[in-house]
Protein backbone atom coordinates (compact mmCIF):
# COMPACT_ATOMS: atom_id res chain seq x y z
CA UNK A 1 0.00 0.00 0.00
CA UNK A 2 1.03 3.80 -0.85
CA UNK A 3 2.01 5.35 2.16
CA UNK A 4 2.73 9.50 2.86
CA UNK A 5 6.30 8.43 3.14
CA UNK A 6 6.48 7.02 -0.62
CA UNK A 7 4.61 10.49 -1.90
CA UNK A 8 7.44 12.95 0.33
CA UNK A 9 10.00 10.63 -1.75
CA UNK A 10 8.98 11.01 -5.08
CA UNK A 11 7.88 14.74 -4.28
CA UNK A 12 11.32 15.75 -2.74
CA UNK A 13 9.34 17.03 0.64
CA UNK A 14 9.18 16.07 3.92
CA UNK A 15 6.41 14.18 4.67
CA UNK A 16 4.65 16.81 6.87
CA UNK A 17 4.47 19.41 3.72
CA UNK A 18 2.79 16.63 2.36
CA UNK A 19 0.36 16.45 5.37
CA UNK A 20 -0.59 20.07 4.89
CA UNK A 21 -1.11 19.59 1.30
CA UNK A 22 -3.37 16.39 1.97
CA UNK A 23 -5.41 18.25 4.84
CA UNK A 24 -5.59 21.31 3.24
CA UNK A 25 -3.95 23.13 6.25
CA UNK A 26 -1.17 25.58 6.19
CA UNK A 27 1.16 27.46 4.11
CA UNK A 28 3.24 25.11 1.07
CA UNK A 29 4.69 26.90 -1.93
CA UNK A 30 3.07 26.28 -5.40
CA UNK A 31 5.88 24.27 -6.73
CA UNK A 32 5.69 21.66 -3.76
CA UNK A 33 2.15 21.63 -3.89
CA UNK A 34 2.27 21.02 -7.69
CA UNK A 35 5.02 18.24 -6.95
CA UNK A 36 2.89 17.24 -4.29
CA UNK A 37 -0.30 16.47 -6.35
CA UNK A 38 1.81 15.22 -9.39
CA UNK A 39 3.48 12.21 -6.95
CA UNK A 40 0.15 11.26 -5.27
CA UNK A 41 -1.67 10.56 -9.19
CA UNK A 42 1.24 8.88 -10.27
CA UNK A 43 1.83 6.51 -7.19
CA UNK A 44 -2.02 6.44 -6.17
CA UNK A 45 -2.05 7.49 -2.78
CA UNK A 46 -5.10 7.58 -1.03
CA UNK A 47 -5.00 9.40 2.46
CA UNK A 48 -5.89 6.83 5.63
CA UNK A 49 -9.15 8.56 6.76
CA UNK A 50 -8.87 6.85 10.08
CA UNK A 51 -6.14 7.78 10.62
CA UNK A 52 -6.57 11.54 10.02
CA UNK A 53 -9.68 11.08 12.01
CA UNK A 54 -7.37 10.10 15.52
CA UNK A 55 -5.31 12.86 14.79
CA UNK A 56 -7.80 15.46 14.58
CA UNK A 57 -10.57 14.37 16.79
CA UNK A 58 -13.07 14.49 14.00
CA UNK A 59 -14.45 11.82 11.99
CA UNK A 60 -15.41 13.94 8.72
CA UNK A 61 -18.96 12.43 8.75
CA UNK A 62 -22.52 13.84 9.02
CA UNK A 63 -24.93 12.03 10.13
CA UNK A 64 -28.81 12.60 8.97
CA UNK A 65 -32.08 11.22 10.34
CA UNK A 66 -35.20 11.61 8.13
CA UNK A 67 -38.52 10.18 7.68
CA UNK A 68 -37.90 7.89 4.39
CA UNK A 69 -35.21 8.04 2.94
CA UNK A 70 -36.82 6.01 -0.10
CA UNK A 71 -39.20 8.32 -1.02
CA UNK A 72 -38.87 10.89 -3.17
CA UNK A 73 -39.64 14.10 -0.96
CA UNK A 74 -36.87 13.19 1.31
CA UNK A 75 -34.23 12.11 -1.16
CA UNK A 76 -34.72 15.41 -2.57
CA UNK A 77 -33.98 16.88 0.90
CA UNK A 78 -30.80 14.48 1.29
CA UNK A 79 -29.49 15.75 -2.28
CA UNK A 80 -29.67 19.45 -0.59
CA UNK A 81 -27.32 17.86 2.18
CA UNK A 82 -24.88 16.25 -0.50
CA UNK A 83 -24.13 19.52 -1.83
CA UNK A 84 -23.04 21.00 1.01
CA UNK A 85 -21.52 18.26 2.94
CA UNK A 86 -19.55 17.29 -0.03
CA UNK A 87 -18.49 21.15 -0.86
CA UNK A 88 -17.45 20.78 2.85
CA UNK A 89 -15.30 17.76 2.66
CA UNK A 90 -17.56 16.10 4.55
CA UNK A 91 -19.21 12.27 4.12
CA UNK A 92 -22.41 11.84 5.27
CA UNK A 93 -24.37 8.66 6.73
CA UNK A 94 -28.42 8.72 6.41
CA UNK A 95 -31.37 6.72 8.11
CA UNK A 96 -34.61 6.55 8.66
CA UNK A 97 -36.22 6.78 11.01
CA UNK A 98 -39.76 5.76 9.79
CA UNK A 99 -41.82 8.67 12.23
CA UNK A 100 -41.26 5.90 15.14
CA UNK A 101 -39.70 7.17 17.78
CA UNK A 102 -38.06 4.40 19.03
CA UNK A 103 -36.87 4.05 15.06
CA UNK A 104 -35.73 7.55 15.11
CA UNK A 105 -34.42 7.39 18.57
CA UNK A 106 -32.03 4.00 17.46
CA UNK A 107 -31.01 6.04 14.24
CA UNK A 108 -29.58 8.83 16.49
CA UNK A 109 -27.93 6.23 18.46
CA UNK A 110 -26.32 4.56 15.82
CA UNK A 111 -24.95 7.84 13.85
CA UNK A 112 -23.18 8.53 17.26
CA UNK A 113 -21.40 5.45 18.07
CA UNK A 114 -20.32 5.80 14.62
CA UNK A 115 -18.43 8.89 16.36
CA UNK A 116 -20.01 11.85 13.23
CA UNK A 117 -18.89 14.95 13.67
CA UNK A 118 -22.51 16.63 13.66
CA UNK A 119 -26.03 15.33 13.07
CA UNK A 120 -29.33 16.79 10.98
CA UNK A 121 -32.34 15.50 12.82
CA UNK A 122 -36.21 15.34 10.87
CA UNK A 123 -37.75 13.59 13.30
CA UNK A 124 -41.76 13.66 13.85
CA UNK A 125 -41.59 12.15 17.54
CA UNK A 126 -40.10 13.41 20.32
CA UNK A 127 -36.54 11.90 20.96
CA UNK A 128 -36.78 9.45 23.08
CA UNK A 129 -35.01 10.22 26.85
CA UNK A 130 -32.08 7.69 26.47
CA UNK A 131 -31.28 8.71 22.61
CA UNK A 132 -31.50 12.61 24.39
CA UNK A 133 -29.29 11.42 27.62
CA UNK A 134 -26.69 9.59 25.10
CA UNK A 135 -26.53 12.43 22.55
CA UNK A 136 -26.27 15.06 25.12
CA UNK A 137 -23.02 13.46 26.78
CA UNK A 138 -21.53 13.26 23.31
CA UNK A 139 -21.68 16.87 22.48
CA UNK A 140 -22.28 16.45 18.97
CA UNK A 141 -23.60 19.62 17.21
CA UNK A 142 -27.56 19.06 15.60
CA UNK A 143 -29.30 21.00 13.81
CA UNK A 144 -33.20 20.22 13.23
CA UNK A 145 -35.22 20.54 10.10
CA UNK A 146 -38.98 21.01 10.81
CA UNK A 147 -40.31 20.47 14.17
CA UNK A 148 -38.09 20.28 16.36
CA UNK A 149 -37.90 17.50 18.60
CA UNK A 150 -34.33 17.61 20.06
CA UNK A 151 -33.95 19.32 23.01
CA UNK A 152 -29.89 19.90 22.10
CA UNK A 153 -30.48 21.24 18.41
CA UNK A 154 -28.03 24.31 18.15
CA UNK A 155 -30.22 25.13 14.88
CA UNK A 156 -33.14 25.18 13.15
CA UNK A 157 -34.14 25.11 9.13
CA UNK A 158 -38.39 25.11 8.71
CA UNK A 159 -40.10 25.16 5.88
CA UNK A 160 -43.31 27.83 5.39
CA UNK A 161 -45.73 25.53 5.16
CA UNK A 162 -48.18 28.00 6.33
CA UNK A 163 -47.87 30.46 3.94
CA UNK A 164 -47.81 28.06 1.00
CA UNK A 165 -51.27 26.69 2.42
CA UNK A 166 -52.53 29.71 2.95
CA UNK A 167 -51.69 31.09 -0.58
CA UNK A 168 -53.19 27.78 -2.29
CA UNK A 169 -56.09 27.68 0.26
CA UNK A 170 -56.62 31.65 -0.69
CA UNK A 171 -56.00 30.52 -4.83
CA UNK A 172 -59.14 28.51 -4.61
CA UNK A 173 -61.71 30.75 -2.93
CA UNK A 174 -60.56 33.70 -5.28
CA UNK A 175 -61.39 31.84 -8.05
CA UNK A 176 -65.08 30.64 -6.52
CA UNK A 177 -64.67 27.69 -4.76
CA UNK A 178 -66.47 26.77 -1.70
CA UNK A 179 -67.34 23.56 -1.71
CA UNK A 180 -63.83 22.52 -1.04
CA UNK A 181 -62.00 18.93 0.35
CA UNK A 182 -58.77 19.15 2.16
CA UNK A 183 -57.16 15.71 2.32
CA UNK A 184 -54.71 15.75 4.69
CA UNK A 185 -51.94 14.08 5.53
CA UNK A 186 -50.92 12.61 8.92
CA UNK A 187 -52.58 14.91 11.75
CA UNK A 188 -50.55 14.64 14.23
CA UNK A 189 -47.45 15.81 11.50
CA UNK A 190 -45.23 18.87 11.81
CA UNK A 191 -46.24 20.30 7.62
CA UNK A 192 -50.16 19.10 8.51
CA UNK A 193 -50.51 21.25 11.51
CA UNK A 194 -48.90 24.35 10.06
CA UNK A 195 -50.62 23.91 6.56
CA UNK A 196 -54.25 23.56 8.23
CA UNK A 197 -53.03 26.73 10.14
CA UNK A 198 -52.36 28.36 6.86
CA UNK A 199 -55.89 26.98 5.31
CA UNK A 200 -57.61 28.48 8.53
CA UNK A 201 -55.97 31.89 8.32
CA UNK A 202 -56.91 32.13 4.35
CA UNK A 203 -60.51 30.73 5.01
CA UNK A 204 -60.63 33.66 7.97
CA UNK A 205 -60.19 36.08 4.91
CA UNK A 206 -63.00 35.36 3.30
CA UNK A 207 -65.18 35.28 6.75
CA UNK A 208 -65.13 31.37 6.54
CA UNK A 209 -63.62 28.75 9.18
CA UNK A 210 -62.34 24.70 8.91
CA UNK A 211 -65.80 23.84 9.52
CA UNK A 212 -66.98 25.43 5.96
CA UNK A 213 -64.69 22.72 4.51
CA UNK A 214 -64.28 18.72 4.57
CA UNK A 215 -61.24 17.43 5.68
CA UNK A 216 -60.33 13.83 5.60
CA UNK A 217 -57.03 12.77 7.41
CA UNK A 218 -54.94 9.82 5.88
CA UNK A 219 -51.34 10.00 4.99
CA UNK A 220 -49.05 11.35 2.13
CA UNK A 221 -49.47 8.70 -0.26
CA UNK A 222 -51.16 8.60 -3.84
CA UNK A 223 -53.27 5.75 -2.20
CA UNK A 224 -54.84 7.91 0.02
CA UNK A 225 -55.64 9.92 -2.53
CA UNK A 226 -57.24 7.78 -5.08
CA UNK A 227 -59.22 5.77 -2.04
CA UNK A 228 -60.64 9.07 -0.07
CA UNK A 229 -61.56 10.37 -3.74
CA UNK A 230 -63.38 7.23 -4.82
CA UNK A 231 -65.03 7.64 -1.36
CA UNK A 232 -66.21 11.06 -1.96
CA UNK A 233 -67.61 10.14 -4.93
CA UNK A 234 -69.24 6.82 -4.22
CA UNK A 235 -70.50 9.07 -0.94
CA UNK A 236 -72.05 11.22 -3.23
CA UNK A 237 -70.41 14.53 -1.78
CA UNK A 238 -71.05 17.64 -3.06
CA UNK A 239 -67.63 19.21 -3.76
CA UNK A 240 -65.79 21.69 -6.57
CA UNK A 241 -62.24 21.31 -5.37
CA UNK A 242 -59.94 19.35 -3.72
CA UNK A 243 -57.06 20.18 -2.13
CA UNK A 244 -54.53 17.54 -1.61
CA UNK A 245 -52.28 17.48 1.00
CA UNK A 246 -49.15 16.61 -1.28
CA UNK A 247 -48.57 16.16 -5.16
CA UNK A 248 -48.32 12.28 -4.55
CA UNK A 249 -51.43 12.47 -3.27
CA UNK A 250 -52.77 14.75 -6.02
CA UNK A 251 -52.17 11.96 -8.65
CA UNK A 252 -54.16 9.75 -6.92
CA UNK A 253 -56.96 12.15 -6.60
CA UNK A 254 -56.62 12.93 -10.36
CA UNK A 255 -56.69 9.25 -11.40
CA UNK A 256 -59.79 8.28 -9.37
CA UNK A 257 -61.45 11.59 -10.80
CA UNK A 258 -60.48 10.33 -14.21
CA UNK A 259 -61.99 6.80 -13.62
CA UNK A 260 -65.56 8.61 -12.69
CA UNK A 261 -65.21 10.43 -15.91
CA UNK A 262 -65.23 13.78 -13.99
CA UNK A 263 -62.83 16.73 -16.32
CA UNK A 264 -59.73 18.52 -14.33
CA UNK A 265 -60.91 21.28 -13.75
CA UNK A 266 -64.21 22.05 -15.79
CA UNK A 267 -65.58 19.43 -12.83
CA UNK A 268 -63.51 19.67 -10.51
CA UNK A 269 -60.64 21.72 -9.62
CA UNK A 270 -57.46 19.73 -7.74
CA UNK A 271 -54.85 21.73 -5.97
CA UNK A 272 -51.63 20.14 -4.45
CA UNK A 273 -48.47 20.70 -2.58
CA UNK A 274 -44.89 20.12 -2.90
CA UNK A 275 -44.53 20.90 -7.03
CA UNK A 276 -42.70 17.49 -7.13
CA UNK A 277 -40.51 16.83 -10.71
CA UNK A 278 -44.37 14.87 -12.10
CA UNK A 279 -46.26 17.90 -11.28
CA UNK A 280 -45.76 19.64 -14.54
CA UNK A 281 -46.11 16.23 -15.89
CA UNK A 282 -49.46 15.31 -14.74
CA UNK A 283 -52.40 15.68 -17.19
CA UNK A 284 -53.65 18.39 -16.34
CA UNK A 285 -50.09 19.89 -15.54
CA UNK A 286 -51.10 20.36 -11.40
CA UNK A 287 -51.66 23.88 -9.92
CA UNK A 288 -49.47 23.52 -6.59
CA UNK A 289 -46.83 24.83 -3.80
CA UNK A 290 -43.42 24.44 -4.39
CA UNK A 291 -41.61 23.93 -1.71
CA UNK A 292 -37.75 23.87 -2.56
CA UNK A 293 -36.84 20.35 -0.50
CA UNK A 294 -33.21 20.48 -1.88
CA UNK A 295 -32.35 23.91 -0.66
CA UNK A 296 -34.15 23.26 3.13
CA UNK A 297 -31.59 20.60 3.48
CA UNK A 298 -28.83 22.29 1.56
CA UNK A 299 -29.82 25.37 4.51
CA UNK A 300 -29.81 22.40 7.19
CA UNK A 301 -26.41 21.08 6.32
CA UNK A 302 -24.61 24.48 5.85
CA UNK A 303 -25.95 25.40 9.02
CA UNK A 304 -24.69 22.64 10.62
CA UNK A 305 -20.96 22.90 8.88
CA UNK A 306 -20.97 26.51 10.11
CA UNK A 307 -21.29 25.26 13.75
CA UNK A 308 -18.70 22.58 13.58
CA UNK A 309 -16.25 25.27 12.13
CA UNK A 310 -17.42 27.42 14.71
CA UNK A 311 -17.90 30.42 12.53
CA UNK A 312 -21.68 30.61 14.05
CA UNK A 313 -23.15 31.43 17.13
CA UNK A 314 -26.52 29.39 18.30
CA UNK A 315 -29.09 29.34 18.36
CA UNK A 316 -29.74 29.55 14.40
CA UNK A 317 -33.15 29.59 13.00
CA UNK A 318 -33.95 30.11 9.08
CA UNK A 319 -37.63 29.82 7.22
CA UNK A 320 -37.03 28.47 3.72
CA UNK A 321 -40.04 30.37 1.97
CA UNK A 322 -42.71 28.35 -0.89
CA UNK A 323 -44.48 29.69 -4.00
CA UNK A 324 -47.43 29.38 -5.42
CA UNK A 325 -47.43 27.79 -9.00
CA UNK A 326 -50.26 28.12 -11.12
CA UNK A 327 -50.75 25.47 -13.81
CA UNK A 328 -54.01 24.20 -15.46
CA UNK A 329 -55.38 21.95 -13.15
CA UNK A 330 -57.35 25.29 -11.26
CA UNK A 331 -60.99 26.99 -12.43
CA UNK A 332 -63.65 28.57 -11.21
CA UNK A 333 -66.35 26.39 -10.51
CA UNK A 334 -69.29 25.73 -13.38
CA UNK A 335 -71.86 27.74 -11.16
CA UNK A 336 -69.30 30.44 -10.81
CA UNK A 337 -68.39 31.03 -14.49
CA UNK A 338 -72.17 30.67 -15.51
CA UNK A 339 -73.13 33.54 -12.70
CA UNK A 340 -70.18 35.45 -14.49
């Protein structure tokens, strides 16, 4: 194997300019560095990260906790990490942690025995008291991204999930609608509590309140969806909108409405949330709220790599803002344009 002391031979350094060079600390001329660089691609070296690790204390690894990491939302989120992590020189370890708290709680665990260096937490329980006890002796910097759950989090990245329901809630009454379904995700979720804040606030505007509406709880899945729209129908409800809680959930809604023969939007309107890459996609292209999922984690990571170089002072909080986007999938309702 290619040790440091081969590359300082074929360099012409000692082997602690070649140290610096391989850490990226301290002052070495241009020409050794060149030299430097020139011996390590020709022999192959490849720096023991162990090893730096003992010598520095630090491990070079994040650790991250999220929901799923097989679904697309949060892999989206964990992409945002990568880019800073990586621009960082960081590696970073993920889990899930399934919103079960003794999932999440083993997930923590686990990242900190394997000794990382600082850990982004999306948890939907609270921690559990051991996981809190453990990670609280190990004086590993976390920051949190949503609700947050840790009691040590030195930082916080959220996401405005009330404005963006607020705006879409508020996009569907100006345009008519007021026989409106809200299918919601989990209830007892961080982005459902603040989103049926945001629906309440806009449905305040218009002299309205949650009970004007129907909202059915289920989960963010495109099952849910299609199943609680199949309901409605079947049910015989009287609705011109439906506003689902995320764009997964959307397409479900869009495919049972298709099934019934019912037209996007001339019979009903469908609003979602999220403005996932199939939104645009969907037939119609889906009227939703984007929420930027790489740049809340990209936010969450830098945050956290601003801590461990101690170039920030805690606590940190930042709201990563959402948008409105109007496609085609949005009208006014039949009674509304015929009035007009």
């Amino acid at each position: 194997m290619v040790t440091i002391t081969d590359v300082s031979k074929r360099a012409g350094v000692s082997r602690s300019t070649v140290s610096r060079v391989v850490a990226g600390n301290g002052y070495v001329s241009e020409s050794k560095r060149k030299a430097i660089e020139k011996a390590i691609a020709e022999l192959g070296y490849r720096p023991n990260t162990l090893a730096q690790a003992l010598r520095s204390n630090r491990s070079n690894l994040i650790g991250a906790v999220v929901v799923d990491v097989g679904t697309p939302y949060f892999a989206n989120m964990i992409y945002g990490v990568q880019r800073a992590t990586r621009m960082a020189g960081k590696a970073l370890i993920v889990s899930s942690g399934y919103a079960d708290q003794d999932e999440e709680a083993e997930a923590v665990i686990e990242l900190i025995d394997r000794s990382c260096d600082g850990i982004l937490l999306y948890l939907e329980r609270p921690m559990r008291q051991d996981a809190v006890e453990i990670l609280r002796r190990s004086h590993i910097p976390v920051v949190s991204i949503g609700r947050d759950h840790c009691p040590m989090s030195r930082g916080r990245v959220v996401l405005n999930n009330y404005d963006g329901a607020r705006s879409a809630m508020r996009h569907l009454l100006a345009s008519g609608h007021r026989k409106i379904v809200h299918l919601s995700g989990q209830s007892d979720f961080g982005d459902t509590i603040a989103r049926l804040e945001g629906i309440a606030a806009a449905l305040a505007e218009f002299g309205m309140g949650l009970d004007d509406i129907d909202i059915v709880n289920g989960i963010f899945h495109q099952d849910f969806g299609y199943a609680a729209t199949r309901s409605l129908i079947e049910e015989g409800r009287d609705f011109t909108a439906i506003f689902a809680g995320d764009d997964d959930m959307a397409a479900g809604v869009l495919l049972a409405l298709r099934e019934a023969r019912l037209s996007v939007p001339d019979d009903v309107s469908v609003m979602g949330f999220d403005d996932a890459f199939h939104a645009k996609h969907m037939w119609p292209p889906l009227t939703t709220v984007r929420q930027p999922i790489d740049t809340l984690g990209e936010t969450a990571a830098s945050m956290l790599v601003e801590l461990l170089a101690g170039s920030a002072s805690a606590p940190l909080h930042t709201i990563v803002d959402t948008d409105l986007v109007v496609r085609s999938s949005v009208a006014a309702p039949v009674q509304h344009r015929e009035d007009a």
